[in-house]
C-alpha atoms as a PDB file:
ATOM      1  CA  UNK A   1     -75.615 -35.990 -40.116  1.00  0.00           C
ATOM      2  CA  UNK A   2     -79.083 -34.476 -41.257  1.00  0.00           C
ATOM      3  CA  UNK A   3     -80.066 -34.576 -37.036  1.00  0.00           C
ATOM      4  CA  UNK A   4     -76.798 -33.165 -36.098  1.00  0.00           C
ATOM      5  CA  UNK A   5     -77.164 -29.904 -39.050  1.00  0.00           C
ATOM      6  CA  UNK A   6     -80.716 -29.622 -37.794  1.00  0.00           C
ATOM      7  CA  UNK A   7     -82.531 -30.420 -40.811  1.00  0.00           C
ATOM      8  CA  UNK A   8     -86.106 -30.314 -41.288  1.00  0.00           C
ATOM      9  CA  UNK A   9     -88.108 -33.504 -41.470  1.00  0.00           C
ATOM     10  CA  UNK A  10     -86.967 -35.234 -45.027  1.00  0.00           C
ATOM     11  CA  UNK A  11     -90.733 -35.143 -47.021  1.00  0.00           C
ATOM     12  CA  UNK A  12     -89.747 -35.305 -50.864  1.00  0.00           C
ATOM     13  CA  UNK A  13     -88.347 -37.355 -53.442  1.00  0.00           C
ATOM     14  CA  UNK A  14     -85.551 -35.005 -54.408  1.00  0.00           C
ATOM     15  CA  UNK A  15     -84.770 -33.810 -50.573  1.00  0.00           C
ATOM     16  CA  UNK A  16     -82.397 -36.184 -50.256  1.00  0.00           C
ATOM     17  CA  UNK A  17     -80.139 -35.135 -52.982  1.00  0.00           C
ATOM     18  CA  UNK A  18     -80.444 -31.532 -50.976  1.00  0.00           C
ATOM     19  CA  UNK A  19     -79.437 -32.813 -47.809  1.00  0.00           C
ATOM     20  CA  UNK A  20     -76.853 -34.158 -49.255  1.00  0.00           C
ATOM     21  CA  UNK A  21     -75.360 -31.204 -50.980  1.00  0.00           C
ATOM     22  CA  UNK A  22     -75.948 -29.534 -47.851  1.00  0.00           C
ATOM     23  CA  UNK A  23     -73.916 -31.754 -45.663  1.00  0.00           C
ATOM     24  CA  UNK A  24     -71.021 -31.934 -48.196  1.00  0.00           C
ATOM     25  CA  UNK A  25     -70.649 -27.967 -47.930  1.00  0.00           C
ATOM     26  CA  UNK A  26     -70.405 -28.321 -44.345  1.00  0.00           C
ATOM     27  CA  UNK A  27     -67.936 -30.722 -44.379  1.00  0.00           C
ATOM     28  CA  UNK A  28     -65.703 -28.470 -46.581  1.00  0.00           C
ATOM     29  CA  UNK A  29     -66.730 -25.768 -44.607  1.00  0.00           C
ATOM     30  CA  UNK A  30     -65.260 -27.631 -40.998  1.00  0.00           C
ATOM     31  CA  UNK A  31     -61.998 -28.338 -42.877  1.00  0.00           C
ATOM     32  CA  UNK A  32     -61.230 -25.077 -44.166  1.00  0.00           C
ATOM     33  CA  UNK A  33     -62.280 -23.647 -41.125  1.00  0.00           C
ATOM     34  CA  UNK A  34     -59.934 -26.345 -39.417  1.00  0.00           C
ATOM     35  CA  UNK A  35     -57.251 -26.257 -41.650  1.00  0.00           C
ATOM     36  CA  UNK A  36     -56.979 -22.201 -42.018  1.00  0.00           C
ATOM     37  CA  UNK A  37     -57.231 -22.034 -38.285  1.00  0.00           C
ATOM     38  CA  UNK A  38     -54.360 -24.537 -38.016  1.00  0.00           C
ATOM     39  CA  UNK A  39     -52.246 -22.825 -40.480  1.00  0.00           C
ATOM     40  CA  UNK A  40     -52.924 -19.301 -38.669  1.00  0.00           C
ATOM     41  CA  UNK A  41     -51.664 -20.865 -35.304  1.00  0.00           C
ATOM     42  CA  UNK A  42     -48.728 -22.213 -36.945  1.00  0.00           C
ATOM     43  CA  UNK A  43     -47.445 -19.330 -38.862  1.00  0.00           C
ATOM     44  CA  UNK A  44     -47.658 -17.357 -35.552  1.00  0.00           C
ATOM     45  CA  UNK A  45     -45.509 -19.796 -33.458  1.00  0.00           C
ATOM     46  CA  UNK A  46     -43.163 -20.568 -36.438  1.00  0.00           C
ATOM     47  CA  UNK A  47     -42.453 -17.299 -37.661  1.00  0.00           C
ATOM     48  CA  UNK A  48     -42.347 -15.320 -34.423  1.00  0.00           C
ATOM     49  CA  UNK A  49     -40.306 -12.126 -33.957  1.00  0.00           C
ATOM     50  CA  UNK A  50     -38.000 -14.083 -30.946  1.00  0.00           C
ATOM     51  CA  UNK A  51     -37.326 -16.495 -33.809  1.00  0.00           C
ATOM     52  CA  UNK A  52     -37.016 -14.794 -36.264  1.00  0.00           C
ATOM     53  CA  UNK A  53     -35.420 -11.223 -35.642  1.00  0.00           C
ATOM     54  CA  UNK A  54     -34.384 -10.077 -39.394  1.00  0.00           C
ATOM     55  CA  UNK A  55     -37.141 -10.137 -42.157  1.00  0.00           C
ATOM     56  CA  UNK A  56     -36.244 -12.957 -44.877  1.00  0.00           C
ATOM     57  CA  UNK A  57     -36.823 -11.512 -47.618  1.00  0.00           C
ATOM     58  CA  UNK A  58     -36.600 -14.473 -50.033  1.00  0.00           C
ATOM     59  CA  UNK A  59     -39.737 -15.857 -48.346  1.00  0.00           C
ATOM     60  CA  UNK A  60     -41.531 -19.403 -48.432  1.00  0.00           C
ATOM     61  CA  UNK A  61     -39.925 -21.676 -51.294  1.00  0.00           C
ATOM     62  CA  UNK A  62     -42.808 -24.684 -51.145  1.00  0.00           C
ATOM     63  CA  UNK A  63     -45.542 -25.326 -53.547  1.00  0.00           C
ATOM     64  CA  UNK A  64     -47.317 -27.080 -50.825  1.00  0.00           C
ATOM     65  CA  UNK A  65     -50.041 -23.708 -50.743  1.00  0.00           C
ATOM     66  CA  UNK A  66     -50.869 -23.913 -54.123  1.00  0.00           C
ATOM     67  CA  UNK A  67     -51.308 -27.917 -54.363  1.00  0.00           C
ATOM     68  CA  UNK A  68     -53.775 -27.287 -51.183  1.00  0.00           C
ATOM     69  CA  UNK A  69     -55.581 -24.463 -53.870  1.00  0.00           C
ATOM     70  CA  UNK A  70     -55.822 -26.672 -56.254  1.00  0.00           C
ATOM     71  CA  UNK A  71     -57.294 -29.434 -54.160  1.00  0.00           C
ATOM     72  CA  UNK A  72     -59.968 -26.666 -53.028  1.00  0.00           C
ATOM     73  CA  UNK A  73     -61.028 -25.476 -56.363  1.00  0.00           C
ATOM     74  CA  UNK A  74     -61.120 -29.369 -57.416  1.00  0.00           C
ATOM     75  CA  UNK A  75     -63.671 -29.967 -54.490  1.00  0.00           C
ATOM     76  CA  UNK A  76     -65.796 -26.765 -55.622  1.00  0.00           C
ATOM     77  CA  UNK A  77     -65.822 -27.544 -58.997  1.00  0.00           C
ATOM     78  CA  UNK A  78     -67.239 -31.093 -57.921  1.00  0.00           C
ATOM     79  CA  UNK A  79     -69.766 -29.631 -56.035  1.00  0.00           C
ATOM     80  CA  UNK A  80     -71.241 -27.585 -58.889  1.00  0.00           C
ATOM     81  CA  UNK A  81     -70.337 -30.245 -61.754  1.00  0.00           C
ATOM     82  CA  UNK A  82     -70.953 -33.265 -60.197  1.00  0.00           C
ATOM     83  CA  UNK A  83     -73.418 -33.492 -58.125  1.00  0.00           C
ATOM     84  CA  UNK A  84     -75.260 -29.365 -58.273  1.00  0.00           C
ATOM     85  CA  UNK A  85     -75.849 -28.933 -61.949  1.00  0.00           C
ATOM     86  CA  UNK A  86     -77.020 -32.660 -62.843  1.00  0.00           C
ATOM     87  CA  UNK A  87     -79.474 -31.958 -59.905  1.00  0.00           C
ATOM     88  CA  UNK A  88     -80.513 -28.779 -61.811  1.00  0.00           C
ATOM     89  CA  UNK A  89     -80.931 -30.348 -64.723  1.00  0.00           C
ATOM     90  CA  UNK A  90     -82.889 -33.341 -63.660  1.00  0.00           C
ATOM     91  CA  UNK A  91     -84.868 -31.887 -61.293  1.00  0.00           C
ATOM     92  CA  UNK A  92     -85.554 -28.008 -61.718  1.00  0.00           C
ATOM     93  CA  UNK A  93     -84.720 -27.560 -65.730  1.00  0.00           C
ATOM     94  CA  UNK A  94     -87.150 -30.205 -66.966  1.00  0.00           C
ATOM     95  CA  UNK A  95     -90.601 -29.792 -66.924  1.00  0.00           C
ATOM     96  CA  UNK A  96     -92.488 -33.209 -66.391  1.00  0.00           C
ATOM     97  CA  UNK A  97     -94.012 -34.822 -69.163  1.00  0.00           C
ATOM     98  CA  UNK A  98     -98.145 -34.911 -69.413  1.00  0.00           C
ATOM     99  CA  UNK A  99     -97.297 -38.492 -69.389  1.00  0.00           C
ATOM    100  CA  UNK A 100     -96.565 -38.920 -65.887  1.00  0.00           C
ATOM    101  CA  UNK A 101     -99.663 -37.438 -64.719  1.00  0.00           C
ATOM    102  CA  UNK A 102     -98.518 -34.344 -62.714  1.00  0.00           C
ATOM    103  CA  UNK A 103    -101.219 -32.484 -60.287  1.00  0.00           C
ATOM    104  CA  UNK A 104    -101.436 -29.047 -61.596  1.00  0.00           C
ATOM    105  CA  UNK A 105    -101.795 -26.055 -59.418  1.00  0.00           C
ATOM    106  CA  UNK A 106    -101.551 -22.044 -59.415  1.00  0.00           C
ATOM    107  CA  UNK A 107    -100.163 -20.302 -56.152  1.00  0.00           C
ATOM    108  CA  UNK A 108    -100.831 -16.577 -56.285  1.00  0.00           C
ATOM    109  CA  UNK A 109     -99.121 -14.866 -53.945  1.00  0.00           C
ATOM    110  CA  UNK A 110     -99.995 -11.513 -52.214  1.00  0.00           C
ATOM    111  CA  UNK A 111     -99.586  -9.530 -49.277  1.00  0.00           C
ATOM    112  CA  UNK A 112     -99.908 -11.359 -46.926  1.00  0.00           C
ATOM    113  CA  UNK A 113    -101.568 -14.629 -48.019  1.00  0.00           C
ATOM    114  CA  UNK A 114    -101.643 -17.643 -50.398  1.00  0.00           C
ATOM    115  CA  UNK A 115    -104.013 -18.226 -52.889  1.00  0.00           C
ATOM    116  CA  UNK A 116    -104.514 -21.702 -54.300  1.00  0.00           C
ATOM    117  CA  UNK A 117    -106.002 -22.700 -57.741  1.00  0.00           C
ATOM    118  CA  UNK A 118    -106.893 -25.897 -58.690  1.00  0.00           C
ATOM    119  CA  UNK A 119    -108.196 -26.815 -62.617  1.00  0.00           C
ATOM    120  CA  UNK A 120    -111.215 -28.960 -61.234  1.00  0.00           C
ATOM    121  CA  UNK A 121    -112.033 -32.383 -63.041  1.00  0.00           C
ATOM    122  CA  UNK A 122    -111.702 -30.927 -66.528  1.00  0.00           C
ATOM    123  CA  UNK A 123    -107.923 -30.199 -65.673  1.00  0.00           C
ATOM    124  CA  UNK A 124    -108.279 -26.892 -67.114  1.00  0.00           C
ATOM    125  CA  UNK A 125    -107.806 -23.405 -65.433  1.00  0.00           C
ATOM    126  CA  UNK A 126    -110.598 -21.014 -65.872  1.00  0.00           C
ATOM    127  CA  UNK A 127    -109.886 -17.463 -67.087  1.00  0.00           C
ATOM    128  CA  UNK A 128    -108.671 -14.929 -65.042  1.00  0.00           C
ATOM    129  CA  UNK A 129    -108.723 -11.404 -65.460  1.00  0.00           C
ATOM    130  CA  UNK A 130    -107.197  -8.447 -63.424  1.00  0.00           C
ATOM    131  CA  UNK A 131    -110.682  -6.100 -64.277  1.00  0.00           C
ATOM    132  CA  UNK A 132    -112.628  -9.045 -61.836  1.00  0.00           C
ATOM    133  CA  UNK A 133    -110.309  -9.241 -58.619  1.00  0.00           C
ATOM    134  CA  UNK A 134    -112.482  -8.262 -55.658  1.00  0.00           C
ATOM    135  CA  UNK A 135    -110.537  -9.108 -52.391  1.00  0.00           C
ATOM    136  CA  UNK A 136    -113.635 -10.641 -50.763  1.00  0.00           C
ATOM    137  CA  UNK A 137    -115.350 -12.327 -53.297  1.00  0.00           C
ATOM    138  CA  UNK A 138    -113.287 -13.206 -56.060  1.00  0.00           C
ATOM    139  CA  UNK A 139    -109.629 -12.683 -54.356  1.00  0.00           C
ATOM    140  CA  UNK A 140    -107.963 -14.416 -58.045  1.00  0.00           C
ATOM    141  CA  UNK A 141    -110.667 -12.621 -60.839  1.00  0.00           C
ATOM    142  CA  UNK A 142    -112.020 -16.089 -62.222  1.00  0.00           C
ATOM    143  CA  UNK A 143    -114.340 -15.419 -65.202  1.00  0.00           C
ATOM    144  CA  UNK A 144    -117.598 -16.385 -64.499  1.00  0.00           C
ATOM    145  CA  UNK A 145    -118.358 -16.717 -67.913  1.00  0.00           C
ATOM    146  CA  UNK A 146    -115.323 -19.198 -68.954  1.00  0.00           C
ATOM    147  CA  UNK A 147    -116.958 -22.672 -68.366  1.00  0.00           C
ATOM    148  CA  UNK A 148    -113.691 -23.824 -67.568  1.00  0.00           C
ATOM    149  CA  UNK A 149    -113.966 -22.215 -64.573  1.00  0.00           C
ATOM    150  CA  UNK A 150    -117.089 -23.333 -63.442  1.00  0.00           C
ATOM    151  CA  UNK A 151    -115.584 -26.516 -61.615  1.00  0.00           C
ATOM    152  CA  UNK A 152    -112.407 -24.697 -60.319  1.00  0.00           C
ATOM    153  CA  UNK A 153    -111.372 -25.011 -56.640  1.00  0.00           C
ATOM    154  CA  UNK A 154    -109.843 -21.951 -55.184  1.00  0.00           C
ATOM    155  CA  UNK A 155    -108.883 -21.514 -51.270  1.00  0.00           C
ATOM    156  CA  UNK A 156    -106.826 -19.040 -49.159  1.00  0.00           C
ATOM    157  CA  UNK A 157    -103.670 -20.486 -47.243  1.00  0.00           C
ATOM    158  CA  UNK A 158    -104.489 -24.106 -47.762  1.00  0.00           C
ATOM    159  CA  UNK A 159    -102.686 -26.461 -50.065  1.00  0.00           C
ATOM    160  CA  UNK A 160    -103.502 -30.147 -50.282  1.00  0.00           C
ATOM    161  CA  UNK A 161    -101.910 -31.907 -52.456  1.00  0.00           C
ATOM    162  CA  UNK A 162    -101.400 -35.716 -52.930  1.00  0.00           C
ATOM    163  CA  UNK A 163     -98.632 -38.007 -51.964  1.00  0.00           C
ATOM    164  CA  UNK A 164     -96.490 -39.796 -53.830  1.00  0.00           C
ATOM    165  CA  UNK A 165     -97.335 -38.162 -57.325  1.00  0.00           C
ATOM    166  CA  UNK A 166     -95.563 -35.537 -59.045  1.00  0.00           C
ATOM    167  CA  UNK A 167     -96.795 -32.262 -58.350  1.00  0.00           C
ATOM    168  CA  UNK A 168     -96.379 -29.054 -60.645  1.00  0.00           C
ATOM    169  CA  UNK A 169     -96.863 -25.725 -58.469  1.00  0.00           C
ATOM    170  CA  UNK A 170     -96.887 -22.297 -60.838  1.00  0.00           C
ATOM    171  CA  UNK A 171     -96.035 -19.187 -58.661  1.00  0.00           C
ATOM    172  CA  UNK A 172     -97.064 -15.871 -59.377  1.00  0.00           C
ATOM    173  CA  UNK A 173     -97.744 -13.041 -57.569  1.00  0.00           C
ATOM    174  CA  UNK A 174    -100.500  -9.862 -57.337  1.00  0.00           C
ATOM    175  CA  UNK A 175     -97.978  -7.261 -56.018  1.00  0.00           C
ATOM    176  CA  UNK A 176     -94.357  -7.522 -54.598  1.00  0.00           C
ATOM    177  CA  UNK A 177     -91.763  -9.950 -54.703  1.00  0.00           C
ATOM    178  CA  UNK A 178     -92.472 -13.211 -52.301  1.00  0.00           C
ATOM    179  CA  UNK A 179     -90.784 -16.636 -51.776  1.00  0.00           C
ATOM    180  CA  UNK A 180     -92.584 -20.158 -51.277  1.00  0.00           C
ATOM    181  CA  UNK A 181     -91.067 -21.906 -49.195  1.00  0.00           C
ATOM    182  CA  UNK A 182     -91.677 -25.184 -48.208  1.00  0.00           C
ATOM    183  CA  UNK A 183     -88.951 -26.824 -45.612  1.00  0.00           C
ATOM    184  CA  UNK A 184     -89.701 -30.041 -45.326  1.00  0.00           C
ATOM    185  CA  UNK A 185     -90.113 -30.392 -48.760  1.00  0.00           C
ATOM    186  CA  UNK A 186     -86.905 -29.019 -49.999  1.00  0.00           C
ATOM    187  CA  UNK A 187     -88.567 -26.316 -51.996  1.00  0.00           C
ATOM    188  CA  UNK A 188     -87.848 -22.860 -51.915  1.00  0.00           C
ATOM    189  CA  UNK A 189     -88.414 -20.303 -54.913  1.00  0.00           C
ATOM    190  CA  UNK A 190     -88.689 -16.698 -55.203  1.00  0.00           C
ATOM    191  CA  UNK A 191     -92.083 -15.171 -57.169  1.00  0.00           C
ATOM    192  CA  UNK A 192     -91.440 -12.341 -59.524  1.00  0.00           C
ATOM    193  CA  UNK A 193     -94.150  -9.680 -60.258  1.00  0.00           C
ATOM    194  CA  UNK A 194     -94.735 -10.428 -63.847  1.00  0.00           C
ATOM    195  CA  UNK A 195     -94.096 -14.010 -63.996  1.00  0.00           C
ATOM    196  CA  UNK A 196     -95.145 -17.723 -63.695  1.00  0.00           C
ATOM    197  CA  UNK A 197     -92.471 -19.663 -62.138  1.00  0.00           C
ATOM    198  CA  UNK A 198     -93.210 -23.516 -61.914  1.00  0.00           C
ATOM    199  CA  UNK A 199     -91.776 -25.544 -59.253  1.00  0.00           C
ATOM    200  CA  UNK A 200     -91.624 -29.414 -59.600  1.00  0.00           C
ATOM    201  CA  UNK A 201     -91.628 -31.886 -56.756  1.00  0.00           C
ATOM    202  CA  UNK A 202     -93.111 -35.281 -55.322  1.00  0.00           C
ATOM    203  CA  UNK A 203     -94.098 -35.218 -51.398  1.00  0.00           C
ATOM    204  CA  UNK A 204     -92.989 -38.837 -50.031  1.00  0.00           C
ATOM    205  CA  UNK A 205     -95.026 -38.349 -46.609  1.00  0.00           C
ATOM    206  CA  UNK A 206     -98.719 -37.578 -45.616  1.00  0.00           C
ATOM    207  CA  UNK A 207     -99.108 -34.831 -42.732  1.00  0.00           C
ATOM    208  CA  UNK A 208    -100.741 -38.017 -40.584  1.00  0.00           C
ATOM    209  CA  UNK A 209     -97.100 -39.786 -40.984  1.00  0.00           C
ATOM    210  CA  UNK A 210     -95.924 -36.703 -40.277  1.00  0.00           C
ATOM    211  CA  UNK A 211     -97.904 -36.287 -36.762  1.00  0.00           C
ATOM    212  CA  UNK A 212     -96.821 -39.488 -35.515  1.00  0.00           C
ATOM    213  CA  UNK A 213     -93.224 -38.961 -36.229  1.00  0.00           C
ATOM    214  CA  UNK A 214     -93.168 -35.661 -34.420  1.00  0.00           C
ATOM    215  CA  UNK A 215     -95.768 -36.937 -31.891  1.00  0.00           C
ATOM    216  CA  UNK A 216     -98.310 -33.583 -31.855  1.00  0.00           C
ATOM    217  CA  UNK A 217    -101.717 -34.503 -33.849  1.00  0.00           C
ATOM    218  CA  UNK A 218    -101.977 -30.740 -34.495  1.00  0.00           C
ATOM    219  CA  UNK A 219     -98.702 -30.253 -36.251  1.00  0.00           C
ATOM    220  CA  UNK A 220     -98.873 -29.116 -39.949  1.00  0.00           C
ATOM    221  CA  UNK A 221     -97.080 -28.498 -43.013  1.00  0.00           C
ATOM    222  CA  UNK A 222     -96.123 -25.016 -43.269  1.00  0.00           C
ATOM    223  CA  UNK A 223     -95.873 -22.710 -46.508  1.00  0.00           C
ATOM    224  CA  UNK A 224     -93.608 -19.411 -45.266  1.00  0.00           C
ATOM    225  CA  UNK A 225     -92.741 -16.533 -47.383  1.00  0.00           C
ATOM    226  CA  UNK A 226     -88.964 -16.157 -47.260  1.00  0.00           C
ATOM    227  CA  UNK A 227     -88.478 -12.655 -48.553  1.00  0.00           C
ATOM    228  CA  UNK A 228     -89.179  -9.500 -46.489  1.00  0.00           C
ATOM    229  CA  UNK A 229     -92.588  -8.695 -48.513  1.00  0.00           C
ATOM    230  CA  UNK A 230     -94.204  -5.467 -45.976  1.00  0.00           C
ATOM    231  CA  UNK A 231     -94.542  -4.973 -42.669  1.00  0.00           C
ATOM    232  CA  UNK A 232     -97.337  -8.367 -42.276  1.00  0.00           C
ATOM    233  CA  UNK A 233     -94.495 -10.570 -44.057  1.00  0.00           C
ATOM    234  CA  UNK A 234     -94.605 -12.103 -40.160  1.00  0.00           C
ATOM    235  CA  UNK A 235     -97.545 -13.064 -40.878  1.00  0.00           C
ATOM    236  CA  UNK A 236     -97.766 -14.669 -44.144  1.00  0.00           C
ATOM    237  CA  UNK A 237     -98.302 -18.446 -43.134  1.00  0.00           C
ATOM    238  CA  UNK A 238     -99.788 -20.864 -45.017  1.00  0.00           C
ATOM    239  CA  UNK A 239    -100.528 -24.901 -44.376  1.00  0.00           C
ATOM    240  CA  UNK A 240     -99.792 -27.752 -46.781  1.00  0.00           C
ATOM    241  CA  UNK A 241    -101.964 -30.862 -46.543  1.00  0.00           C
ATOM    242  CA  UNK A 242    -100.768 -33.992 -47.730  1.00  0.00           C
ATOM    243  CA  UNK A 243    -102.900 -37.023 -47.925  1.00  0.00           C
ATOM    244  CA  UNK A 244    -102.979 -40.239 -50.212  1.00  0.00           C
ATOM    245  CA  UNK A 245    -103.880 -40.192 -53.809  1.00  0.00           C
ATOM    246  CA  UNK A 246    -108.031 -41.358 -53.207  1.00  0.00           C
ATOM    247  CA  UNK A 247    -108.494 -39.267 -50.327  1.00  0.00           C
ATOM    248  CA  UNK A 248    -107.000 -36.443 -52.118  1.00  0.00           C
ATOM    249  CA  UNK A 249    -109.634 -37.316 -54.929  1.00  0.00           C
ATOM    250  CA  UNK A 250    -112.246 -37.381 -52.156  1.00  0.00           C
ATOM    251  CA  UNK A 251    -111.072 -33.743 -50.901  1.00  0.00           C
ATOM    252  CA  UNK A 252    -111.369 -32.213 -54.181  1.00  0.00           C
ATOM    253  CA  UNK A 253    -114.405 -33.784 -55.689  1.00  0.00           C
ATOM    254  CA  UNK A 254    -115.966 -32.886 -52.258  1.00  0.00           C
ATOM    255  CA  UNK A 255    -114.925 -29.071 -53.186  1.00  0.00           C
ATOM    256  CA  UNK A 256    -116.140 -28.921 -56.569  1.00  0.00           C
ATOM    257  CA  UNK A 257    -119.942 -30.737 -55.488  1.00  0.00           C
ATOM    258  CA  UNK A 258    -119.900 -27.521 -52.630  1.00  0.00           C
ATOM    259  CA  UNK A 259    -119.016 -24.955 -54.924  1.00  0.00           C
ATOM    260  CA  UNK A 260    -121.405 -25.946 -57.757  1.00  0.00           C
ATOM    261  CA  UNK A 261    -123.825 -26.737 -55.018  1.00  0.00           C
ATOM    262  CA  UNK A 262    -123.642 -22.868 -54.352  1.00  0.00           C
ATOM    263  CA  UNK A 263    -121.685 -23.218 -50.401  1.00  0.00           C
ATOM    264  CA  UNK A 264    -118.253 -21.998 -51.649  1.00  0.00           C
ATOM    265  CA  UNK A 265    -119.598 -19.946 -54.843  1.00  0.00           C
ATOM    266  CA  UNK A 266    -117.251 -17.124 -55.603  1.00  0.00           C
ATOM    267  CA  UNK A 267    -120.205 -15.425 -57.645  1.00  0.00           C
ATOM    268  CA  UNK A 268    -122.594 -15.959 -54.837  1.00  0.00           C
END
């Protein structure tokens, strides 16, 4: 059913549940469509003028309409009781616990790219401040003087993240209202000016599972901006790596020894 709706590639714990939402709207959608179409066709042949020369005024008699009503509104209320807000709650509502170990990290948004900040080994964010933002040199205005920040990994329109762990992504923006959105992920959330929106989620497949599914070793995950943001919205395209839990480790320590190694210094 997924194939036949055209439905990214499935790439996150919750997705499924999504999918699955997804496919029961549809199928409400086909027999309401169906059914009303039916009816229309029906009520034309049934009650036409050849048939039916003088207006009867007394009308329709059965409650057969409004059983049919009621059997809609039960299946919408369903939808949204049963299976929507549980999902809500479970999955969007709750933040995770410390306990589980979630990977921390800031997307800042902009026009027209995607700023990533990760907390380094001391899983602390360094201090940022509006007065520091230079575009070229230090794009988020990290504080050189917070030692927090000293072992912070920042980069522009590349996310890795690990698989298979639960992952804690806090939107923001620096100017207009943008959406992350990640399809194969299941994840799509607008960014308010003003605020820090987290979004939860665990990604179930590395991008190299991911290339030999789709068969193109150049493929990536995508991060798109789903709201109309100025005229480069087009544009605005980021890339999500996901790779196993050590060589995720290996990726980031490997950032951290080039920045404090002065390669990738944002004060240099």
């Amino acid at each position: 059913m997924s194939k036949l709706l055209g439905l990214p590639l499935l790439a996150s714990e919750h997705g499924g549940k999504i999918d699955q939402l997804i496919i029961y709207v549809h199928i409400m959608m086909v027999v309401l469509f169906v059914g009303w179409g039916l009816f229309f066709a029906y009520t034309l042949i049934r009650f036409r003028k050849s048939r039916h020369p003088i207006a009867d005024y007394t009308g329709v008699t059965s409650h057969t309409s409004t059983k049919l009503e009621i059997g809609v509104a039960v299946a919408e209320i369903w939808l949204l009781v049963g299976l929507s807000i549980p999902f809500w709650a479970t999955e969007i509502a709750t933040r995770p616990s410390r306990e589980s170990n979630p990977l921390e990290v800031r997307v800042i948004a902009q026009q027209f790219a995607w700023n990533v900040h990760y907390p380094g080994p001391d899983g602390v964010f360094g201090r940022t401040t509006v007065a520091l933002v230079n575009e070229q040199t230090n794009p988020l205005g990290l504080d050189p003087e917070d030692p927090h920040g000293s072992d912070d990994v920042t980069t522009i329109n590349q996310l890795y993240l690990p698989s298979d762990r639960r992952v804690v992504v806090n939107l923001s923006t620096k100017d207009v209202i943008h959406s992350f959105s990640l399809p194969e992920f299941r994840v799509k959330q607008d960014i308010i000016p003003g605020m820090s929106i987290p979004v939860s989620f665990v990604p179930t497949m590395t991008t190299a599972t991911m290339r030999e599914i789709q068969k193109d070793e150049k493929r990536n995950f995508e991060i798109a901006c789903a709201q109309l943001c100025g005229l480069g919205h087009y544009r605005m395209r980021g890339f999500v790596t996901i790779l196993p839990e050590e060589e995720f480790q290996n990726w980031l320590d490997g950032q951290v020894q080039e920045q404090q190694e002065g390669e990738d210094d944002i004060w240099g």
